[in-house]
Protein backbone atom coordinates (compact mmCIF):
# COMPACT_ATOMS: atom_id res chain seq x y z
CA UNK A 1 0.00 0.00 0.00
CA UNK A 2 1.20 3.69 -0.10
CA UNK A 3 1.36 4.09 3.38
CA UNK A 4 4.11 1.61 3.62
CA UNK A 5 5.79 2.81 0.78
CA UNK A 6 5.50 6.50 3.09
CA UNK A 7 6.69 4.10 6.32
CA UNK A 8 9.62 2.51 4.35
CA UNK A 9 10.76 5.91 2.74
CA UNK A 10 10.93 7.11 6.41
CA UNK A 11 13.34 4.16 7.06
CA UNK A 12 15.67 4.93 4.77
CA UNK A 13 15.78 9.06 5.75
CA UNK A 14 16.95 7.74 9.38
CA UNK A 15 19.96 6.37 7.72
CA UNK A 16 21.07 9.69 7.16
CA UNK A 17 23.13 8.19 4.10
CA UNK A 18 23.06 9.57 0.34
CA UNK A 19 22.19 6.36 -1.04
CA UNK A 20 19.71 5.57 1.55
CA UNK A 21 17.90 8.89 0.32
CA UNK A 22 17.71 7.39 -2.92
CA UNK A 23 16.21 4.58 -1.56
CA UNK A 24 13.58 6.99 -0.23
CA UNK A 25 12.62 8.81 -2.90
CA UNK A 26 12.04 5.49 -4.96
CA UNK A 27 10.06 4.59 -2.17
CA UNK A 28 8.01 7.91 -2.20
CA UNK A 29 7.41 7.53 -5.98
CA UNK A 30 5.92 4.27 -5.91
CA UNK A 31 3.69 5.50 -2.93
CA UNK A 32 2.02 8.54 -5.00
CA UNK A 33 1.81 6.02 -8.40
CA UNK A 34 -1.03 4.69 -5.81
CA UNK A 35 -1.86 7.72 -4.40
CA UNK A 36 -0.92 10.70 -7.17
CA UNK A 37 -3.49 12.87 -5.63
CA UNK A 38 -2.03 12.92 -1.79
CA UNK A 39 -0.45 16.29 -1.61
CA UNK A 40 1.32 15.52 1.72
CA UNK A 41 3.08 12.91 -0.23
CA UNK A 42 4.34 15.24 -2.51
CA UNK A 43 5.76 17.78 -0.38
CA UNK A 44 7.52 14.84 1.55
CA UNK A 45 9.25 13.82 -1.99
CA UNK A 46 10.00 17.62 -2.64
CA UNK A 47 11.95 17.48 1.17
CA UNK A 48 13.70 14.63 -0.05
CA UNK A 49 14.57 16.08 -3.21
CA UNK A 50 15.66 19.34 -1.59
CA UNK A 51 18.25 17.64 1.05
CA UNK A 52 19.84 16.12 -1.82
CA UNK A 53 20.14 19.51 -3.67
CA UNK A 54 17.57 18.45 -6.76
CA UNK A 55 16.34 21.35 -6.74
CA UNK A 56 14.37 21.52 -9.89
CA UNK A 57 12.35 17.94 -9.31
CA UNK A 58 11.56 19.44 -5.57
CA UNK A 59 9.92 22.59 -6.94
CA UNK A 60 7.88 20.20 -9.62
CA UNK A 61 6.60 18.28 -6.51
CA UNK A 62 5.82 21.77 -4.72
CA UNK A 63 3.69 23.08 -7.40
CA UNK A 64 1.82 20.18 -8.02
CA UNK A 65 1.52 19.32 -4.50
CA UNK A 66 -0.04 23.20 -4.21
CA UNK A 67 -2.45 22.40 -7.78
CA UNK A 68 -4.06 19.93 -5.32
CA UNK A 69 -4.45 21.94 -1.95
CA UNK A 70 -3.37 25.38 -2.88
CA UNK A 71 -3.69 26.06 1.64
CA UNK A 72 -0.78 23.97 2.13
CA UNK A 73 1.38 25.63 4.33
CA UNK A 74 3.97 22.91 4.27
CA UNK A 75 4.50 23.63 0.24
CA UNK A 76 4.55 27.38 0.41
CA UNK A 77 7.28 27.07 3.37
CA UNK A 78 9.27 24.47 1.33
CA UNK A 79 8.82 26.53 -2.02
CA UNK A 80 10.07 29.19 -0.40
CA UNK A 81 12.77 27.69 0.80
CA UNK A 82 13.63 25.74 -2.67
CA UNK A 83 13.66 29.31 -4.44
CA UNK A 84 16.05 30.94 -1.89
CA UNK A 85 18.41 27.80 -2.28
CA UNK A 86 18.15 28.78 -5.88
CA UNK A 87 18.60 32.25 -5.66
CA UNK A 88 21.73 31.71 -3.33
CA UNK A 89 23.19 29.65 -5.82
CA UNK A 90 23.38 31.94 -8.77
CA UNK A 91 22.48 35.23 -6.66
CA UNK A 92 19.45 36.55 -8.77
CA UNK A 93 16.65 38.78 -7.52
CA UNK A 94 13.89 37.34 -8.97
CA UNK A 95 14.47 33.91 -6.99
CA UNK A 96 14.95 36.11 -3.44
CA UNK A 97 11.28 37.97 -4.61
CA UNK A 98 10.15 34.21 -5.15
CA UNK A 99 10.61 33.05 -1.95
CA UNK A 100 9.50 36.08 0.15
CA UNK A 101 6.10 35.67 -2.22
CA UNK A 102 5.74 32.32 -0.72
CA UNK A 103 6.75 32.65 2.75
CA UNK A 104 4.03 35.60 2.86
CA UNK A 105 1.69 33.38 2.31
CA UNK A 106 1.90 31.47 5.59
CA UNK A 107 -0.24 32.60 8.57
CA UNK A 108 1.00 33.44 11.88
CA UNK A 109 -1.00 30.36 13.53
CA UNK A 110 0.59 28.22 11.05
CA UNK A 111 3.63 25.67 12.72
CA UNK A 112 5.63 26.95 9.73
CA UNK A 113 5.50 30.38 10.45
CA UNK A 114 8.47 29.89 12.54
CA UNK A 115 10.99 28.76 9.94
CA UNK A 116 9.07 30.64 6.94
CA UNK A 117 9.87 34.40 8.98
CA UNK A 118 13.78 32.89 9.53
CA UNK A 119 14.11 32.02 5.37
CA UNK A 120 12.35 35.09 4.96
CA UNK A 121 14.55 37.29 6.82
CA UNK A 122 17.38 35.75 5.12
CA UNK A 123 16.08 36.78 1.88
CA UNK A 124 15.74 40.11 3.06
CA UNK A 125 19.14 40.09 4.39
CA UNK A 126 20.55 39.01 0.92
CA UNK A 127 19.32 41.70 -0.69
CA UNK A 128 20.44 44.56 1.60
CA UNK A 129 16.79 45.26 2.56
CA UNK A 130 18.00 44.78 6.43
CA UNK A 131 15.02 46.95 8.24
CA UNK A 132 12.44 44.56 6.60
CA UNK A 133 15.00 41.58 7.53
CA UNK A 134 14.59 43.13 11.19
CA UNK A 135 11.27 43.52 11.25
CA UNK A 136 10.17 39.60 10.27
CA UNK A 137 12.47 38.62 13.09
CA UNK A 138 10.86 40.57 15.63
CA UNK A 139 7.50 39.23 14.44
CA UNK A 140 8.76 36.07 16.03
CA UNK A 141 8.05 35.75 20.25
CA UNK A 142 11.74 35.74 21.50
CA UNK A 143 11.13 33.03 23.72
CA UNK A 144 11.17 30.30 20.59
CA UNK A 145 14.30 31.74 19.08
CA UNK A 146 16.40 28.82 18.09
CA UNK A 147 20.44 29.69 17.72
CA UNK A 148 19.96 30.15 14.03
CA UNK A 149 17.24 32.62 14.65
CA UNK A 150 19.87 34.41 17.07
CA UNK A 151 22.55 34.30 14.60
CA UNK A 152 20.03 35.70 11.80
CA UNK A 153 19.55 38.93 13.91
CA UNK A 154 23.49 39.13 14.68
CA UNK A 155 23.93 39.08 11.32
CA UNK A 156 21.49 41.89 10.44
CA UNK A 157 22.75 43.96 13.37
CA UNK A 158 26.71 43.39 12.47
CA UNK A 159 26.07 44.32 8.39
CA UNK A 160 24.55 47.60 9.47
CA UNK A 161 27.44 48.40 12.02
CA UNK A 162 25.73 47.69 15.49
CA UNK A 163 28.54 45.74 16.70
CA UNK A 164 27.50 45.59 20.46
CA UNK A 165 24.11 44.22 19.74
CA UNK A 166 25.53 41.78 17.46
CA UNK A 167 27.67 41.00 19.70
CA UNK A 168 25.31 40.01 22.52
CA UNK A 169 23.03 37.77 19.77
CA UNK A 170 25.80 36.06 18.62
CA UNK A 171 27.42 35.17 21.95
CA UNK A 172 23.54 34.11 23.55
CA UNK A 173 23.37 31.59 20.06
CA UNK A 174 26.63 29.94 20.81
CA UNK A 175 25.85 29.29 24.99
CA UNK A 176 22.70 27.60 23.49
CA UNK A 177 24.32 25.46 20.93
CA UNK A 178 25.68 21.75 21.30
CA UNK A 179 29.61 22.33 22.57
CA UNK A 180 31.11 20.92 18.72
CA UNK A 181 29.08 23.32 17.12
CA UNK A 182 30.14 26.11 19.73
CA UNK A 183 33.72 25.04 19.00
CA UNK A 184 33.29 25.41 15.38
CA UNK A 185 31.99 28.63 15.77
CA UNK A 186 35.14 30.08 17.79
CA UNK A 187 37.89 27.70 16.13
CA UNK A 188 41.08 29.22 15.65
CA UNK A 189 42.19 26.36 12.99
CA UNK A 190 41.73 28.83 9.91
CA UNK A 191 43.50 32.21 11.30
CA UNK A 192 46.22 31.48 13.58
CA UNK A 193 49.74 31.68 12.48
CA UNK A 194 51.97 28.51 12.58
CA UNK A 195 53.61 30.27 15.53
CA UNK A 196 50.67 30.93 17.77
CA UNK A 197 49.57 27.04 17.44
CA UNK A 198 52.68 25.77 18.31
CA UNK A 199 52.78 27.69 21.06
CA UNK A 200 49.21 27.07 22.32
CA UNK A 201 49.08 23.41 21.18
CA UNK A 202 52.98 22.56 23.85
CA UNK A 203 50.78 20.40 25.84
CA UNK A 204 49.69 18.33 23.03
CA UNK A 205 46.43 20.11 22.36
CA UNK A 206 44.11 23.13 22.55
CA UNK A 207 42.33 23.85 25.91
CA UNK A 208 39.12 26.24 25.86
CA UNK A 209 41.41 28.63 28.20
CA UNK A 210 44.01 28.69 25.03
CA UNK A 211 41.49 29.55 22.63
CA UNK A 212 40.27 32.18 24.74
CA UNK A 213 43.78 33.51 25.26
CA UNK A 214 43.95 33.57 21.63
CA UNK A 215 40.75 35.55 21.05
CA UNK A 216 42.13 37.99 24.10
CA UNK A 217 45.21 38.40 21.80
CA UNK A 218 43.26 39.39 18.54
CA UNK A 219 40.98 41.71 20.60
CA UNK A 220 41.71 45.33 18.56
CA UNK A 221 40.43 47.53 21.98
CA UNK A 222 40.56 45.56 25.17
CA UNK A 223 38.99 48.65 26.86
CA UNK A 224 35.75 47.60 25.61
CA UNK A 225 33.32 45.44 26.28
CA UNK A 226 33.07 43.43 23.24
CA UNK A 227 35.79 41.60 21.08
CA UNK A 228 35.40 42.85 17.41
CA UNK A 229 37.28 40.78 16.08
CA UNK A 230 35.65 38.14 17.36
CA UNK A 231 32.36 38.74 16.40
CA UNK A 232 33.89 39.60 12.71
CA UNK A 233 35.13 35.79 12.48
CA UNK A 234 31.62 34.58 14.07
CA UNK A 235 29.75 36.83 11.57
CA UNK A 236 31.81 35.03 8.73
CA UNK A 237 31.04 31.85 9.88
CA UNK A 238 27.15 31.94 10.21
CA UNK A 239 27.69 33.60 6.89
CA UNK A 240 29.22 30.86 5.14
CA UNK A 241 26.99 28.33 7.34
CA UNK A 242 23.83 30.51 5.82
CA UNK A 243 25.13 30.26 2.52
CA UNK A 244 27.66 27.64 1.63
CA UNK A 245 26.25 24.47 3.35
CA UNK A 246 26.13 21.17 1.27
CA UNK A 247 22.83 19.19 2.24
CA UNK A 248 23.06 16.58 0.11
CA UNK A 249 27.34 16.27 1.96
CA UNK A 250 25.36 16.91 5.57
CA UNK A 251 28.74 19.49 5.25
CA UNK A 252 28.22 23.08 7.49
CA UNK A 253 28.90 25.62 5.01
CA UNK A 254 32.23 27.22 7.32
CA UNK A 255 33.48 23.77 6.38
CA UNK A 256 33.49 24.22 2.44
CA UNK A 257 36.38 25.87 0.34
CA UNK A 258 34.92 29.01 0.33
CA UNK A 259 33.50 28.72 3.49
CA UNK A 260 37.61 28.55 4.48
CA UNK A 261 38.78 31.11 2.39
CA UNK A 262 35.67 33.81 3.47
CA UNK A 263 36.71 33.19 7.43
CA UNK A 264 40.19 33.72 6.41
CA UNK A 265 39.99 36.85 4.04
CA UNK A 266 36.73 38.33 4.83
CA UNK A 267 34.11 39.16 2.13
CA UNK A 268 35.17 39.04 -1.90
CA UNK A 269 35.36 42.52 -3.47
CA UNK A 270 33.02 41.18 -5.87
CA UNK A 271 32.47 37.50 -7.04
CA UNK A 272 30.42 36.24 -10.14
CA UNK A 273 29.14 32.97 -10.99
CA UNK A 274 29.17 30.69 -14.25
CA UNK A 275 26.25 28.28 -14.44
CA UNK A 276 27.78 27.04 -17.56
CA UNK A 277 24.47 28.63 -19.24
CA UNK A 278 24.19 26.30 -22.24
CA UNK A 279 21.32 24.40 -20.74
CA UNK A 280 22.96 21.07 -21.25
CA UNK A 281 24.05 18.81 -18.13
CA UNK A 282 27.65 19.21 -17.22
CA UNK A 283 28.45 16.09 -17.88
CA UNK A 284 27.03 15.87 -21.13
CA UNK A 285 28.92 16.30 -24.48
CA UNK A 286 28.27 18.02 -27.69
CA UNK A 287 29.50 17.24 -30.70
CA UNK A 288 30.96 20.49 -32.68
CA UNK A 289 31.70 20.69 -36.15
CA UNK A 290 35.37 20.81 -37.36
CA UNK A 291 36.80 23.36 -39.16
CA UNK A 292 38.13 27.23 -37.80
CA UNK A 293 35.61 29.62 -36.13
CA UNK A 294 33.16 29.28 -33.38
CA UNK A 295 30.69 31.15 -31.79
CA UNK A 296 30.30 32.16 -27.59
CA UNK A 297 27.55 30.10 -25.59
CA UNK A 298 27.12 30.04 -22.24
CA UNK A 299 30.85 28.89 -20.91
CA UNK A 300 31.61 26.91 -24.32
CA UNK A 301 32.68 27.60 -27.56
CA UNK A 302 30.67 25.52 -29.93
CA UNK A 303 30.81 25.49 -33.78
CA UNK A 304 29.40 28.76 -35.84
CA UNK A 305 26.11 27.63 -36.93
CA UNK A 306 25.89 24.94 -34.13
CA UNK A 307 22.50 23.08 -34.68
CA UNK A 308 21.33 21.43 -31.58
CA UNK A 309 19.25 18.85 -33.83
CA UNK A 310 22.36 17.27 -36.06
CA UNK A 311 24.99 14.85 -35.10
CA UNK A 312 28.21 15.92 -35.13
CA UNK A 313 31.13 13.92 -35.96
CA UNK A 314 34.03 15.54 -34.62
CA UNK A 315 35.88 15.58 -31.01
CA UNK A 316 33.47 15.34 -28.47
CA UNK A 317 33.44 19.00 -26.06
CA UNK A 318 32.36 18.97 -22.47
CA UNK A 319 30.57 20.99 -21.37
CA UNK A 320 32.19 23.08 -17.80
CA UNK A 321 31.14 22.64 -14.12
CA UNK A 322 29.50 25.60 -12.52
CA UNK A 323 31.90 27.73 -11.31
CA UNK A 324 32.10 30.76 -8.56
CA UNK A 325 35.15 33.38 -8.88
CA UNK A 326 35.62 35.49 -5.78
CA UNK A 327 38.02 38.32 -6.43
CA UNK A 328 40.03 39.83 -3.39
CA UNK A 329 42.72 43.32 -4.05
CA UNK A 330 45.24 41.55 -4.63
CA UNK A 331 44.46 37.97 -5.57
CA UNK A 332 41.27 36.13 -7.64
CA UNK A 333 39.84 32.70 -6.77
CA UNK A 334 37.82 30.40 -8.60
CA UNK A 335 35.65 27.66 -6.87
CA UNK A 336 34.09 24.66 -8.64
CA UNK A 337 30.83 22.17 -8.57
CA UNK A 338 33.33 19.33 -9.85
CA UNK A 339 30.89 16.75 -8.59
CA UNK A 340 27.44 18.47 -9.05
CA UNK A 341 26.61 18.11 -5.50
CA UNK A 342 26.70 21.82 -4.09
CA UNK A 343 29.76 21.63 -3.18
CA UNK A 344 32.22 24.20 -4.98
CA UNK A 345 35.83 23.08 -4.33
CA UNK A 346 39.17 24.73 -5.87
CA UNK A 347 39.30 22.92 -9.75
């Protein structure tokens, strides 16, 4: 029946594994072959879909899921979310507008109201509209505030220069998360020299009162209350947590390569991204005629008078990965989706 094709697909998402998500979503197909009309079933493929970064099958699911009960709140939340994922990826507008549209949507009694004023306010925040951002948050009663929620409004308050209130978010997130992700959040790993480790690491390993030391060290005024420098390198990692995380990899986005290289250099000057814009997978190939010329598409230089429709004959072309170039003053970086899992590594 469906509803053990639903209990079996639930199985498999305990595993936590990438191929035991697989295993899900075949299980979740074969569930709404009985049952294509069950819009709950839909939504809980789209979730699937989404945690292993398909994001264009999970917005199908969405939509359809919505064509059958256009008041669930589940699909606008999820939606909403899909479309931000989307518009972080390739940083367009239209995606941001997307997902506020849908996160609108959801009443305040709603259980999703929560988590669709958080994705919201991130949208917001994306797109430098930061008193809007501000405002969603403080729609929310302060006594649910998870530690993401905290780090949200730390992040709003430290991008428009109120240090000391970003300050005081950031540092009541990290006393209520678990103690690794607290130590990931103050890690030294990325920033101190070769010098300062050895010396804090002579008895064979960091203490919390060495890291602490270090932090003292770093501290630019020590005659106030707040460490700014501190609460720069926190800001940088909920930033690249917000931004850079690899569901599909279960990898925290301060753990990615440009996670790394934005707690260690700060914010690009400017970055720009490549989607490889031909429309073709990246691991496809195309076929170009021979002979001298060639015309600009996308990322690849196909044959003048390239027709999608013939075969070609000639030395197969593939097609490039999608690729991210940060550029700093005095050096340029480029990051790429060699895998087509999210996660952009150096090439």
């Amino acid at each position: 029946s469906a509803e053990l094709y639903v209990e079996l697909a639930s199985v498999y998402l305990e595993e936590s594994t990438t191929e035991s998500r697989y295993h899900a979503i075949s299980s979740m197909k074969q569930a709404l072959r009985l049952q294509p009309g069950n819009s709950s079933y839909r939504v809980m493929l789209a979730e699937i879909f989404l945690a292993c970064t398909f994001w264009h099958y999970a917005v199908e699911q969405l939509k359809r899921a919505l064509e059958i009960e256009p008041n669930e709140d589940s699909a606008h939340y999820l939606l909403g979310k899909a479309y931000l994922e989307r518009a972080l990826e390739g940083w367009q507008q239209k995606w941001f507008l997307k997902a506020e549209d849908q996160f609108a949507r959801i009443p305040k009694i709603s259980r999703w109201y929560h988590d669709a004023c958080r994705y919201r306010a991130q949208s917001l925040f994306d797109t430098d509209m930061l008193d809007s951002a501000m405002a969603v948050m403080e729609s929310i009663d302060e006594d649910s505030l998870e530690a993401e929620d905290m780090l949200l409004i730390g992040m709003i308050n430290w991008k428009t220069g109120q240090i000391e209130p970003a300050s005081d978010w950031f540092l009541k997130a990290l006393d209520t998360m678990p103690a690794p992700e607290r130590k990931r959040y103050i890690s030294i790993d990325l920033i101190a020299t070769g010098a300062e480790k050895q010396q804090l690491r002579m008895d064979g390993g960091l203490r919390p009162q060495d890291v602490e030391l270090f932090w003292r060290s770093r501290d630019p005024d020590p005659a106030t209350r707040i460490n700014e420098r501190l609460i720069e390198h926190i800001a940088r990692v909920a930033f690249a947590d917000f931004h850079f995380s690899v569901p599909r990899l279960d990898k925290p986005g301060s753990q990615t390569a440009r996670g790394e290289v934005l707690i260690r250099y700060g914010m690009p000057l400017s970055w720009s991204y490549d989607p490889f814009g031909t429309g073709l997978v990246a691991d496809e190939t195309v076929m170009p005629p021979s002979g001298p010329g060639g015309s600009r598409i996308g990322v690849e230089v196909l044959g003048e008078g390239y027709d999608p429709g013939i075969t070609y004959r000639s030395r197969p072309l593939r097609v490039s990965k999608p690729t991210w170039t940060w550029r700093y003053a005095d050096f340029s970086l480029n990051f790429e989706d060699t895998f087509l899992n999210g996660d952009f590594e150096f090439p």
